[in-house]
Protein backbone atom coordinates (compact mmCIF):
# COMPACT_ATOMS: atom_id res chain seq x y z
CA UNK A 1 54.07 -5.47 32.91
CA UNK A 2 52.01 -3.32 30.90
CA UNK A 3 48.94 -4.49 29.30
CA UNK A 4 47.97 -4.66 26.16
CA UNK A 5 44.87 -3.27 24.44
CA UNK A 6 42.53 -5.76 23.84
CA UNK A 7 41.55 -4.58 20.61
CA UNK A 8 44.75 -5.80 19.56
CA UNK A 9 44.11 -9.22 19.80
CA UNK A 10 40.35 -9.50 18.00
CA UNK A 11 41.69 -10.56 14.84
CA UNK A 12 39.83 -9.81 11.61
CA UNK A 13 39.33 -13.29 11.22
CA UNK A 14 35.97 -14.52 12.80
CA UNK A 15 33.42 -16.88 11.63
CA UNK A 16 31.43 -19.79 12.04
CA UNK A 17 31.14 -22.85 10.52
CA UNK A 18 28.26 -24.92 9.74
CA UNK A 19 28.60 -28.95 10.40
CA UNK A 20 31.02 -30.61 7.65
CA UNK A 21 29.77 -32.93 5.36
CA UNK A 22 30.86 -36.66 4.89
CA UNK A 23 31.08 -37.39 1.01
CA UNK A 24 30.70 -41.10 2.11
CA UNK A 25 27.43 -40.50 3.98
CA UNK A 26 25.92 -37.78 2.55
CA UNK A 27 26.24 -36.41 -1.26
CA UNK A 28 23.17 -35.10 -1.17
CA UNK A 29 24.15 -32.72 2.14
CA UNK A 30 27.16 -31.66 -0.24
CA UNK A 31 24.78 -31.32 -3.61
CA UNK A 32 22.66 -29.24 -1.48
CA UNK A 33 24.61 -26.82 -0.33
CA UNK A 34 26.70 -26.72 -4.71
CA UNK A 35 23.15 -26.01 -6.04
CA UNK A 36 21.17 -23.70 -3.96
CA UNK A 37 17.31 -23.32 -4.99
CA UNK A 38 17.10 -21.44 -8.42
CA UNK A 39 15.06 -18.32 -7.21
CA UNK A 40 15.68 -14.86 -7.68
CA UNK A 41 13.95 -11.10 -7.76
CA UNK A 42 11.69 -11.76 -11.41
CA UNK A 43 10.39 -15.25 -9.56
CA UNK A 44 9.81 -13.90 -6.12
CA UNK A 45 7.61 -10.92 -7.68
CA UNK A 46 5.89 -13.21 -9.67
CA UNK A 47 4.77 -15.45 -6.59
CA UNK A 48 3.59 -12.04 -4.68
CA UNK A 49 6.17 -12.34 -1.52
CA UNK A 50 9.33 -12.61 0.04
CA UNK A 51 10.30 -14.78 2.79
CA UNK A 52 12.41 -13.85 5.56
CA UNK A 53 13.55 -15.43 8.42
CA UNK A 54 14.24 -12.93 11.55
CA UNK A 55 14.97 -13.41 15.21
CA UNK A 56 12.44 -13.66 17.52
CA UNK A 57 13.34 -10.85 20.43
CA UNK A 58 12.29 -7.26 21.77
CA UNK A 59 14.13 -5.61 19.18
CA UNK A 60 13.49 -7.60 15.69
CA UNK A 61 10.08 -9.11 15.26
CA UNK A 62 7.34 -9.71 18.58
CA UNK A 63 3.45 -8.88 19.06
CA UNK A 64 2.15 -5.36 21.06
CA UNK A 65 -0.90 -4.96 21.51
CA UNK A 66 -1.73 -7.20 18.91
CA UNK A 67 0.42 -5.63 16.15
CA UNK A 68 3.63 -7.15 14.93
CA UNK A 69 6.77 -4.46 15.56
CA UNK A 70 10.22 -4.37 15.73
CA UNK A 71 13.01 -2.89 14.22
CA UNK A 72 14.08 -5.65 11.26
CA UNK A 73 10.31 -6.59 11.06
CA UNK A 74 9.43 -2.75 9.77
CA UNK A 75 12.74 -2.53 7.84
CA UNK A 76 11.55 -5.65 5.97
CA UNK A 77 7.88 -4.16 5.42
CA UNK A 78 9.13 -1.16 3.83
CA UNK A 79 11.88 -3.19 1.65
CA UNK A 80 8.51 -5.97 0.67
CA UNK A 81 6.68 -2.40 -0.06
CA UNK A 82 9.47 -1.54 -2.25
CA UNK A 83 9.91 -4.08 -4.03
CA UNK A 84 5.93 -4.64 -4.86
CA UNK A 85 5.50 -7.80 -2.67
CA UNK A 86 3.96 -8.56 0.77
CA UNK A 87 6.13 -9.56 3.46
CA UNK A 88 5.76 -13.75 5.04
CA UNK A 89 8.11 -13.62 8.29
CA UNK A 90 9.95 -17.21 9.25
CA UNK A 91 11.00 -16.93 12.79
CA UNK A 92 14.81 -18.61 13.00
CA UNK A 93 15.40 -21.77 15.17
CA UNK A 94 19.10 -21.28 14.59
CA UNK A 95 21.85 -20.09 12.32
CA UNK A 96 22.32 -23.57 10.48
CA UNK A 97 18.46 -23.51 9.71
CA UNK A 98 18.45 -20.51 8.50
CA UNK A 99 20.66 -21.15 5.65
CA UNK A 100 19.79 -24.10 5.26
CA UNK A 101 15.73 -22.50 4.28
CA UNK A 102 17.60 -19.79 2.73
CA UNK A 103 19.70 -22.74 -0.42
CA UNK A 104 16.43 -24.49 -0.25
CA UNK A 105 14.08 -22.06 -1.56
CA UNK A 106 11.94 -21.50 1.58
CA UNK A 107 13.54 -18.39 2.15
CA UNK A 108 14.41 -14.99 0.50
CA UNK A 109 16.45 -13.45 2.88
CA UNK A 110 18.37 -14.23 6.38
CA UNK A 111 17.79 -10.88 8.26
CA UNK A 112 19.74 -11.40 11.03
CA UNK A 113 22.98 -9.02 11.97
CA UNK A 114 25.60 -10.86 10.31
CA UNK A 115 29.62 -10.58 10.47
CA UNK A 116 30.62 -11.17 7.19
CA UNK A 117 32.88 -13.67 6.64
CA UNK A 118 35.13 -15.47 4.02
CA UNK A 119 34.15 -18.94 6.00
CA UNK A 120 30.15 -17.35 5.80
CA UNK A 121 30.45 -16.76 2.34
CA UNK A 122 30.51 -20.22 1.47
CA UNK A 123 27.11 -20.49 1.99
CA UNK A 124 25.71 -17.21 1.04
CA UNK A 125 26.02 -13.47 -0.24
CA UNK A 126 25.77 -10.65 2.07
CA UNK A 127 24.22 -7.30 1.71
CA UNK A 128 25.90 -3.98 2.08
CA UNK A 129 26.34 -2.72 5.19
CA UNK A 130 22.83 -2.30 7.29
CA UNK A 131 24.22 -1.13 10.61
CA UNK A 132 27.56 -1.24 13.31
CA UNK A 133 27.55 -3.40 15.89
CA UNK A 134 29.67 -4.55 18.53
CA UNK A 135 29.71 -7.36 21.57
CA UNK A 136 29.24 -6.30 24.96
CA UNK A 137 29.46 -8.50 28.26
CA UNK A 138 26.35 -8.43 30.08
CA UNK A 139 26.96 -8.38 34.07
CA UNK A 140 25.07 -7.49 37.36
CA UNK A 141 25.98 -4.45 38.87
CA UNK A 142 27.76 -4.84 41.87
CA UNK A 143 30.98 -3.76 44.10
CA UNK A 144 33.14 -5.97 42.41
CA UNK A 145 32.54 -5.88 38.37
CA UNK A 146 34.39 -6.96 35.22
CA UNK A 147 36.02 -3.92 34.18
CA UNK A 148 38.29 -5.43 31.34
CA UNK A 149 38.78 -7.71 28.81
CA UNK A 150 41.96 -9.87 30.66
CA UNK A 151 39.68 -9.66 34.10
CA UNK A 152 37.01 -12.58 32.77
CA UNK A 153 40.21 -15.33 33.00
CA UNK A 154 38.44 -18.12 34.77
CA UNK A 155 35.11 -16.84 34.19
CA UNK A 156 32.39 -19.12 33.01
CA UNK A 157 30.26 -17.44 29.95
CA UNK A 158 26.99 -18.76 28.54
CA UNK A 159 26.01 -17.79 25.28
CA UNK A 160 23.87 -18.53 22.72
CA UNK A 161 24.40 -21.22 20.81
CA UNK A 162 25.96 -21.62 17.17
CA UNK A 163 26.59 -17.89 17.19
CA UNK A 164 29.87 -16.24 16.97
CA UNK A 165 29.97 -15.21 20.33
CA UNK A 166 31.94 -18.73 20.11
CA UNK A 167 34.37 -17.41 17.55
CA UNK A 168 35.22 -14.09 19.33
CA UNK A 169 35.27 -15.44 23.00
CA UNK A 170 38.25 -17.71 21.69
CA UNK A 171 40.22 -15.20 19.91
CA UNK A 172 40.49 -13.51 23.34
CA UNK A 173 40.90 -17.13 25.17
CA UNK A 174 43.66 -18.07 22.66
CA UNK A 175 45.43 -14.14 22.23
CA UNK A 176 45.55 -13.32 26.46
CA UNK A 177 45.31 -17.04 27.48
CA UNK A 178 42.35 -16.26 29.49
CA UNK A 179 41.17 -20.05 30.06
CA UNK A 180 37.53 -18.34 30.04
CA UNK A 181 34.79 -21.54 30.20
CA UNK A 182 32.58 -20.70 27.13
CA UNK A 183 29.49 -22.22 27.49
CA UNK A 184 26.90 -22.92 24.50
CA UNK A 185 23.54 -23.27 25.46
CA UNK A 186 20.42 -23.57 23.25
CA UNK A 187 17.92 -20.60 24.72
CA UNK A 188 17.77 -17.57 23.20
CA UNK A 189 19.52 -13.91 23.85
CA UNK A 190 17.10 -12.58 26.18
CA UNK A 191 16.17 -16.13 28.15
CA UNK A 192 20.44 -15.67 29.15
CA UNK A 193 20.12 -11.88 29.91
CA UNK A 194 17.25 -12.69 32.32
CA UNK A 195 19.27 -15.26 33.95
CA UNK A 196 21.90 -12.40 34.78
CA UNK A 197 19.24 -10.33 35.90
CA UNK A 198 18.03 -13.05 38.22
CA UNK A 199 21.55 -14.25 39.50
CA UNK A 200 21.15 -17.59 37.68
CA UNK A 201 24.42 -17.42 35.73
CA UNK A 202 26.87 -14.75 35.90
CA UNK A 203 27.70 -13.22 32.53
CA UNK A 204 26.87 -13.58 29.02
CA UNK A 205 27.50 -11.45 25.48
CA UNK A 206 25.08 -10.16 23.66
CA UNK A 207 24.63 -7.39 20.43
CA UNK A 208 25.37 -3.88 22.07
CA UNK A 209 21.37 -3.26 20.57
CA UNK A 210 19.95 -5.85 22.14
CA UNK A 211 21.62 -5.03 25.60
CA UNK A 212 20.86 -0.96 25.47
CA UNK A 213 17.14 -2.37 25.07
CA UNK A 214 17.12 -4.72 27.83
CA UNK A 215 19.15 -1.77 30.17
CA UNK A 216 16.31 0.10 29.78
CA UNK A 217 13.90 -2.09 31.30
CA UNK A 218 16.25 -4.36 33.80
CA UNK A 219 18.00 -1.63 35.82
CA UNK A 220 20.49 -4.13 37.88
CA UNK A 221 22.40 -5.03 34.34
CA UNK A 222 25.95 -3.58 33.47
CA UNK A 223 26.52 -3.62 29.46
CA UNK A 224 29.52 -1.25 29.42
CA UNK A 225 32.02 -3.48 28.74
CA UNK A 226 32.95 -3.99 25.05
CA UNK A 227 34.05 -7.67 24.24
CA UNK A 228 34.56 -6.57 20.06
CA UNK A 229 34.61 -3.41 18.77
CA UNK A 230 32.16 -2.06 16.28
CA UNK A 231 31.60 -4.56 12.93
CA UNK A 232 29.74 -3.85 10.18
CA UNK A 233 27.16 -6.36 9.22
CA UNK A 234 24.87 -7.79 6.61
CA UNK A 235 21.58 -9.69 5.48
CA UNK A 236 22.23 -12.91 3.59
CA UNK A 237 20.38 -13.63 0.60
CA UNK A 238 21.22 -17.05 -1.79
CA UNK A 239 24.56 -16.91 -4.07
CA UNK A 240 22.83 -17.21 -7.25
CA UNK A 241 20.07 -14.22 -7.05
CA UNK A 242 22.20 -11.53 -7.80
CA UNK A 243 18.51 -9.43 -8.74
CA UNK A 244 17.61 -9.77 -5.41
CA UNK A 245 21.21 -8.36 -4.16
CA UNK A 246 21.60 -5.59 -6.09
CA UNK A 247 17.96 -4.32 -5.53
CA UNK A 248 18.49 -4.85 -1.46
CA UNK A 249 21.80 -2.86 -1.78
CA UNK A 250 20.04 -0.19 -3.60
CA UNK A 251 16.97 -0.03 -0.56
CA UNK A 252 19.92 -0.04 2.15
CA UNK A 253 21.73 2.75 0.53
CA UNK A 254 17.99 4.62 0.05
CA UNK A 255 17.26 4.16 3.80
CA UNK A 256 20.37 5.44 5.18
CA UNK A 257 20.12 8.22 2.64
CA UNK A 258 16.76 9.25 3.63
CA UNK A 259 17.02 9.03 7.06
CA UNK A 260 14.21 6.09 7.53
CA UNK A 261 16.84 3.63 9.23
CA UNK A 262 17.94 5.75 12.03
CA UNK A 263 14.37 6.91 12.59
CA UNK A 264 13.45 3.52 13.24
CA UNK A 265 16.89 2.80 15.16
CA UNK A 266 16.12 5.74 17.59
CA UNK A 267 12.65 4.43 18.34
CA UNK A 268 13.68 0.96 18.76
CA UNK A 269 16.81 1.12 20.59
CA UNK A 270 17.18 5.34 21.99
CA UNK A 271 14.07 6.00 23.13
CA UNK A 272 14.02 4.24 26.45
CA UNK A 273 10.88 4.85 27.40
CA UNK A 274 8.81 3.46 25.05
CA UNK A 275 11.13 0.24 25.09
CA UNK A 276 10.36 0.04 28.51
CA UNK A 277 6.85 -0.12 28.26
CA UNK A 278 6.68 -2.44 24.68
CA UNK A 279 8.93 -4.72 26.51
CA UNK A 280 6.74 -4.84 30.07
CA UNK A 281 3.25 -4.79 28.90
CA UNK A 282 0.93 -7.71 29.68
CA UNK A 283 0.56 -7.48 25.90
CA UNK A 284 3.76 -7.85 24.13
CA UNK A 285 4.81 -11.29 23.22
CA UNK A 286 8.05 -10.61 24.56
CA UNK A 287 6.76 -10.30 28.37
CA UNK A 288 3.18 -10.57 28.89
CA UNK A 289 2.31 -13.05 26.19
CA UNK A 290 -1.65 -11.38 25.87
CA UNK A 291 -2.92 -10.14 22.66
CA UNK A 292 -5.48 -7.83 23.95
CA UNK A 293 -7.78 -7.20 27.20
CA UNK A 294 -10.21 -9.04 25.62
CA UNK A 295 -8.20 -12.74 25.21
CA UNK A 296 -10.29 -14.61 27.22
CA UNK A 297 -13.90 -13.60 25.19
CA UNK A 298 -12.23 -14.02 22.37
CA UNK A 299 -10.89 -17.70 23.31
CA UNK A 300 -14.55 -18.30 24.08
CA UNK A 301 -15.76 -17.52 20.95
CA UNK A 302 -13.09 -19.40 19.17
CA UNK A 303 -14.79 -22.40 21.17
CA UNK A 304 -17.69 -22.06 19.64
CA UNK A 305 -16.59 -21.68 15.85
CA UNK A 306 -13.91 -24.42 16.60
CA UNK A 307 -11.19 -21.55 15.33
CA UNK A 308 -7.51 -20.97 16.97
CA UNK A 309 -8.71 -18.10 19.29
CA UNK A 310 -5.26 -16.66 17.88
CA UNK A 311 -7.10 -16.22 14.26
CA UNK A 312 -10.36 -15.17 15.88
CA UNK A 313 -8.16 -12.30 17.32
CA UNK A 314 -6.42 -12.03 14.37
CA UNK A 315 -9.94 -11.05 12.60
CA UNK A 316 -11.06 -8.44 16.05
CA UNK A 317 -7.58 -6.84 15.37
CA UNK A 318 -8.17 -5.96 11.78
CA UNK A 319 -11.69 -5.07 12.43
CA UNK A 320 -10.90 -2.86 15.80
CA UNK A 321 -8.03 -2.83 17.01
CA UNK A 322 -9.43 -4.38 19.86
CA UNK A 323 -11.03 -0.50 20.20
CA UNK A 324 -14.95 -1.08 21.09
CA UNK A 325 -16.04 2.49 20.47
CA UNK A 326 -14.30 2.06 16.80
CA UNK A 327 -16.83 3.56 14.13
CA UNK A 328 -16.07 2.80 10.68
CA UNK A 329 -17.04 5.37 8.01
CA UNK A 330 -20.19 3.04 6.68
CA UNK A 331 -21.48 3.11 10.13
CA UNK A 332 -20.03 -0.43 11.61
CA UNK A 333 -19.23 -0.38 15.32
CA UNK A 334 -17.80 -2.38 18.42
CA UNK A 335 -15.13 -4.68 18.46
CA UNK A 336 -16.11 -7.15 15.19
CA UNK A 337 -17.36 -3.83 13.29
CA UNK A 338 -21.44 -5.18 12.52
CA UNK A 339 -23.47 -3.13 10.63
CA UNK A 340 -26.73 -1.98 12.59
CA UNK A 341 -28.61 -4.22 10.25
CA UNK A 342 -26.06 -7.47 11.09
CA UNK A 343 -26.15 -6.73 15.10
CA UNK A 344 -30.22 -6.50 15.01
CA UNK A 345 -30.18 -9.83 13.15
CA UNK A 346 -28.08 -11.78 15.75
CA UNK A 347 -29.15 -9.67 19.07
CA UNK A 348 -27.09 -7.26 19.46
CA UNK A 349 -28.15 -4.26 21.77
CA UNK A 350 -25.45 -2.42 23.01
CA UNK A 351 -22.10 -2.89 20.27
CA UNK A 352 -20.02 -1.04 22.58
CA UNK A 353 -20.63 -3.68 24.78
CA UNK A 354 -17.51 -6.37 24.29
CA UNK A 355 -18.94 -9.08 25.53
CA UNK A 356 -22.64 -8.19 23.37
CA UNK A 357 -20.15 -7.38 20.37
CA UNK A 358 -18.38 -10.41 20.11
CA UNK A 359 -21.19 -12.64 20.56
CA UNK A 360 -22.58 -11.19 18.00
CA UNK A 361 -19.99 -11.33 15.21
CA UNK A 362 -19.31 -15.33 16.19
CA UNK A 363 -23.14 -15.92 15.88
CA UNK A 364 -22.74 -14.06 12.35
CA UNK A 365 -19.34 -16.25 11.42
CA UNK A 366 -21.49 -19.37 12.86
CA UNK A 367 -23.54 -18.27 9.99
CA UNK A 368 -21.31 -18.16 7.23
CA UNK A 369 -19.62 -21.06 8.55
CA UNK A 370 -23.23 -22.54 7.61
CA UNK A 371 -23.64 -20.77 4.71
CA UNK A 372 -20.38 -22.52 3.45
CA UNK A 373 -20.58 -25.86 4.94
CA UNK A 374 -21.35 -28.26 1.91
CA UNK A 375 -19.36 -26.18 -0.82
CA UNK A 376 -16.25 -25.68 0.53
CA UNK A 377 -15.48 -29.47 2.84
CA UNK A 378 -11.97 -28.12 3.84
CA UNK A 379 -12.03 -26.62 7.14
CA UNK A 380 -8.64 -24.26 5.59
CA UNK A 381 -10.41 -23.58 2.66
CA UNK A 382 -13.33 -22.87 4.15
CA UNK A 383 -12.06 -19.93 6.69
CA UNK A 384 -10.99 -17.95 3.97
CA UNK A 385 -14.59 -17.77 2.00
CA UNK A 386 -16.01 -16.94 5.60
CA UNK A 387 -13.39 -14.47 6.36
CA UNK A 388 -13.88 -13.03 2.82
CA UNK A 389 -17.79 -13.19 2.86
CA UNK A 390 -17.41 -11.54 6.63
CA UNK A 391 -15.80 -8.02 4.82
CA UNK A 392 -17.66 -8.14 1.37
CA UNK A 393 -20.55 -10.54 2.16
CA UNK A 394 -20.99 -14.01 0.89
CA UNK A 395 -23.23 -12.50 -2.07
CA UNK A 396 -20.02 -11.99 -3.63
CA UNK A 397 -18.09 -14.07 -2.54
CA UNK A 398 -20.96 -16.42 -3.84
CA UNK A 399 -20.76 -14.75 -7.33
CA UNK A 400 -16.96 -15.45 -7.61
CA UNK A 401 -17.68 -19.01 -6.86
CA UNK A 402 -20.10 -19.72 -10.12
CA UNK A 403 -17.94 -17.78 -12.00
CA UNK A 404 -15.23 -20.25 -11.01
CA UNK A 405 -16.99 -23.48 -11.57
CA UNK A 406 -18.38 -21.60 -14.85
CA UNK A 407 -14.75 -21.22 -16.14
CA UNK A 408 -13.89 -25.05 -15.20
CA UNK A 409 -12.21 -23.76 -12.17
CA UNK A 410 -11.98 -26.12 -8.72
CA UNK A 411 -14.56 -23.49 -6.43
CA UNK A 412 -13.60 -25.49 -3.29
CA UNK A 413 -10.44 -24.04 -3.59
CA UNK A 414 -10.10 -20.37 -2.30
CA UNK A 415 -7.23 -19.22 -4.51
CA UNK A 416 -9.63 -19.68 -7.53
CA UNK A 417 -12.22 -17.78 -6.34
CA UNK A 418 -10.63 -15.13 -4.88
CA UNK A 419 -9.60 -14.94 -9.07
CA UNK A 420 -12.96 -13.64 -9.98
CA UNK A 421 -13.78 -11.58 -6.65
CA UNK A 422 -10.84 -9.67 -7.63
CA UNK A 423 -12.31 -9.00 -11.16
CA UNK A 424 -15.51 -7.64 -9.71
CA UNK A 425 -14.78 -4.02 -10.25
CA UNK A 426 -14.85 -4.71 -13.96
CA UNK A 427 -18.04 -4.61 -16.24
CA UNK A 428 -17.23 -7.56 -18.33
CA UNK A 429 -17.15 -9.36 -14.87
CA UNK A 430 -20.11 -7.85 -12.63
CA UNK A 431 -22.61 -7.68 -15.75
CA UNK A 432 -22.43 -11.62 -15.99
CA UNK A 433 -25.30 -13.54 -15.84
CA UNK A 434 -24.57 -15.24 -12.90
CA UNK A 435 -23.42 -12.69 -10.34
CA UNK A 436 -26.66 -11.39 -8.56
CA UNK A 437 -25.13 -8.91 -6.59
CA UNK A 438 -23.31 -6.78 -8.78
CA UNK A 439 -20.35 -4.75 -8.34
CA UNK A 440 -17.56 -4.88 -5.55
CA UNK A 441 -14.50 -4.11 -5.14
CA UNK A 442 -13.53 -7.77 -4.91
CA UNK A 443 -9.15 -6.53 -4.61
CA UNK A 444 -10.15 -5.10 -1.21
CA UNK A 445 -11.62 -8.18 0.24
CA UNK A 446 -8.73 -10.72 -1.12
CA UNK A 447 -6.11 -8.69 0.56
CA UNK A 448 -8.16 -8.80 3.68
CA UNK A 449 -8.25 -12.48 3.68
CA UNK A 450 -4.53 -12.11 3.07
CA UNK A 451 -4.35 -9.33 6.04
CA UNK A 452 -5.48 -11.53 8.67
CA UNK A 453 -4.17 -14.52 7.94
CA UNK A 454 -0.09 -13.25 7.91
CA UNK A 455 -1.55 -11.79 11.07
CA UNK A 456 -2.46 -15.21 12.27
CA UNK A 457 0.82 -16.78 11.50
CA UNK A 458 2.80 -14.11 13.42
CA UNK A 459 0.02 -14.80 15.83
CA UNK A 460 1.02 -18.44 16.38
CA UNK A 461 4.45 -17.73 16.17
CA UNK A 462 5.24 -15.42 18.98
CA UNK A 463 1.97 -16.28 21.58
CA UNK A 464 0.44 -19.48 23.36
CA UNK A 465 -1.94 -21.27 21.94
């Protein structure tokens, strides 16, 4: 008997479902899902930032050498650049989370590779097209491989779970009778392709993108065979923000126009050997889990300010780039970037020294940890005045806090403050009275504040406390 193409039997209809709700049980669940949080482009500009949720993996969003990369994470930075907002990344624990932060408000935008669905659409609107995809079966190589679709009857599959991997694995089960054992297991894409690689389970399906990455570093893998062909797919944003739609449509049509999108696709996913080496180093969050060569001084330091050592790099990473021959144009050097005037004060004799370096920039946020101590009570509060005073100097930062409490403003509170530093480039502002150190520009040192701490978060995110 002849066999039959399996393309045949993929029907068009795929999707997944989330759980069902009991009316009896839970009105709210079904309220909740009817009335999705009221936000759309006008309010998200006028809050400063969009939140999107993104997989955590070696192609989407993951630290090297402590900078965030990946291939969604810098399509979302240019689209947050475009649309005149900075970018807050939510890392998803699961389909089923992810819209549910999407109808809640706490996200923007669900920028994960989805199939779009009539069953999906229920709970959200899709974006135009942002790439092809397809399903491949991930395998060891070996004498005796799958070569075709009907030739995984019997087989037992992990994939991920509440994907729909599910939904396409039984379309073949059901269409060839296959009487494949699918099985769903909570770890992530790349936590099942190692287990191939090791031997631990025999196949699973992944994207084709995430697979040609992983091929390229895990030589033993076979990713040739095709379990769906080629799908368009989609962002999801919330049913009621058309704004938002249309002006992601109009990016996604821009970037494929221009070019930027397959630029980006070509260095994430074609050019194997740069994959390779993000993917292996001892400092991408995807393999290595270090931030820099210089973790372990910097988790000493942290010790002694009481800080996450995860923020303290955070603040070496904007200052350095964890480079300690970096020179800035006003004359600052070493890893924390002291001023010759700074490292004399706290005993600094050799800034190209780490170890010399570092000590010296804790001693000097010891100080303006001091400095801040009985104004600003809240430990949260409080790192963002030091952080602030640590790139302008507390003299200003100082200045914007009278002018807060002089305008019946709370001055404990950073966001009030930061106000008035940003004001400090104006006349009306710096020729006040109270401010004893003049002009600044104030804009600079908010965003720096701002800087390190979305660092932070993708920081604590993606690497060990």
């Amino acid at each position: 008997m002849k066999k039959k193409p399996w393309h045949i039997f993929v029907l068009g209809i795929l999707f997944f479902s989330l759980p069902s709700c009991d009316q009896s049980s839970d009105q709210k669940e079904i309220n909740f899902w009817e009335n999705p949080a009221e936000i759309d482009l006008d309010a998200i500009k006028e809050r400063g930032f969009i939140r999107v949720v993104v997989d955590n993996s070696s192609t989407s969003y993951y630290i090297y050498r402590g900078r965030a990369m990946g291939y969604e994470f810098e399509l979302l930075r240019n689209l947050a650049t475009r649309l005149g907002v900075s970018l807050r990344i939510i890392v998803s624990n699961g389909i089923e989370e992810s819209f549910r932060f999407l109808n809640e408000g706490k996200a923007d935008i669900i920028a994960i590779n989805f199939e779009v669905s009539e069953d999906r659409k229920k709970y959200a609107e899709f974006t135009s097209s942002i790439t092809d995809i397809s399903t491949v079966l991930v395998q060891q190589k070996q004498n005796e491989m799958i070569q075709s679709v009907e030739s995984l009857a019997h087989k037992p599959i992990h994939i991920k779970k509440a994907t729909i991997y599910k939904d396409k694995l039984k379309v073949l089960n059901d269409s060839l009778d296959l009487q494949m054992e699918v099985l769903e297991v909570d770890e992530n894409l790349e936590s099942l392709i190692l287990k191939v690689v090791n031997g631990d389970i025999a196949y699973t399906v992944v994207d084709n993108d995430i697979a040609q990455v992983n091929a390229t570093y895990y030589d033993n893998i076979d990713i040739s065979l095709a379990i769906s062909p080629p799908t368009r797919v989609g962002w999801a944003v919330r049913k009621n923000a058309p704004l938002l739609l249309s002006k992601v449509d109009e990016w996604i049509e821009r970037i494929h126009r221009t070019g930027y999108s397959a630029i980006l696709y070509d260095k994430y996913f074609i050019n194997k050997k740069n994959s390779y080496f993000r993917n292996n180093s001892a400092f991408s969050s995807v393999s290595g889990g270090r931030i820099s060569a210089f973790d372990d001084i910097i988790k000493e330091g942290a010790d002694q300010l009481g800080w996450d050592w995860r923020l303290l790099a955070s603040l070496v990473y904007k200052e350095s780039r964890f480079d300690t021959s970096a020179i800035s144009y006003a004359g600052a050097v070493g890893l924390l970037q002291l001023m010759p005037v700074t490292l004399s004060r706290f005993g600094v004799k050799d800034p190209n020294n780490p170890i010399e370096s570092l000590r010296g920039g804790v001693n000097y946020l010891k100080y303006l940890d001091r400095f801040w101590m009985e104004r600003i009570p809240d430990n949260t509060e409080r790192i963002k005045f030091i952080l602030a005073s640590y790139n302008v100097g507390h003299g200003h930062v100082q200045d914007s806090w009278r002018l807060s409490i002089k305008y019946g403003k709370d001055s404990r509170m950073w966001d009030n403050v930061a106000f008035y530093l940003e004001q400090k480039s104006k006349p009306e502002v710096y020729r006040d009275p109270l401010v004893k150190s003049g002009y600044a520009k104030g804009h600079l040192a908010v965003q720096y504040v701002i800087d390190i701490l979305i660092l932070y978060e993708s920081y604590k995110v993606l690497v060990d406390p």
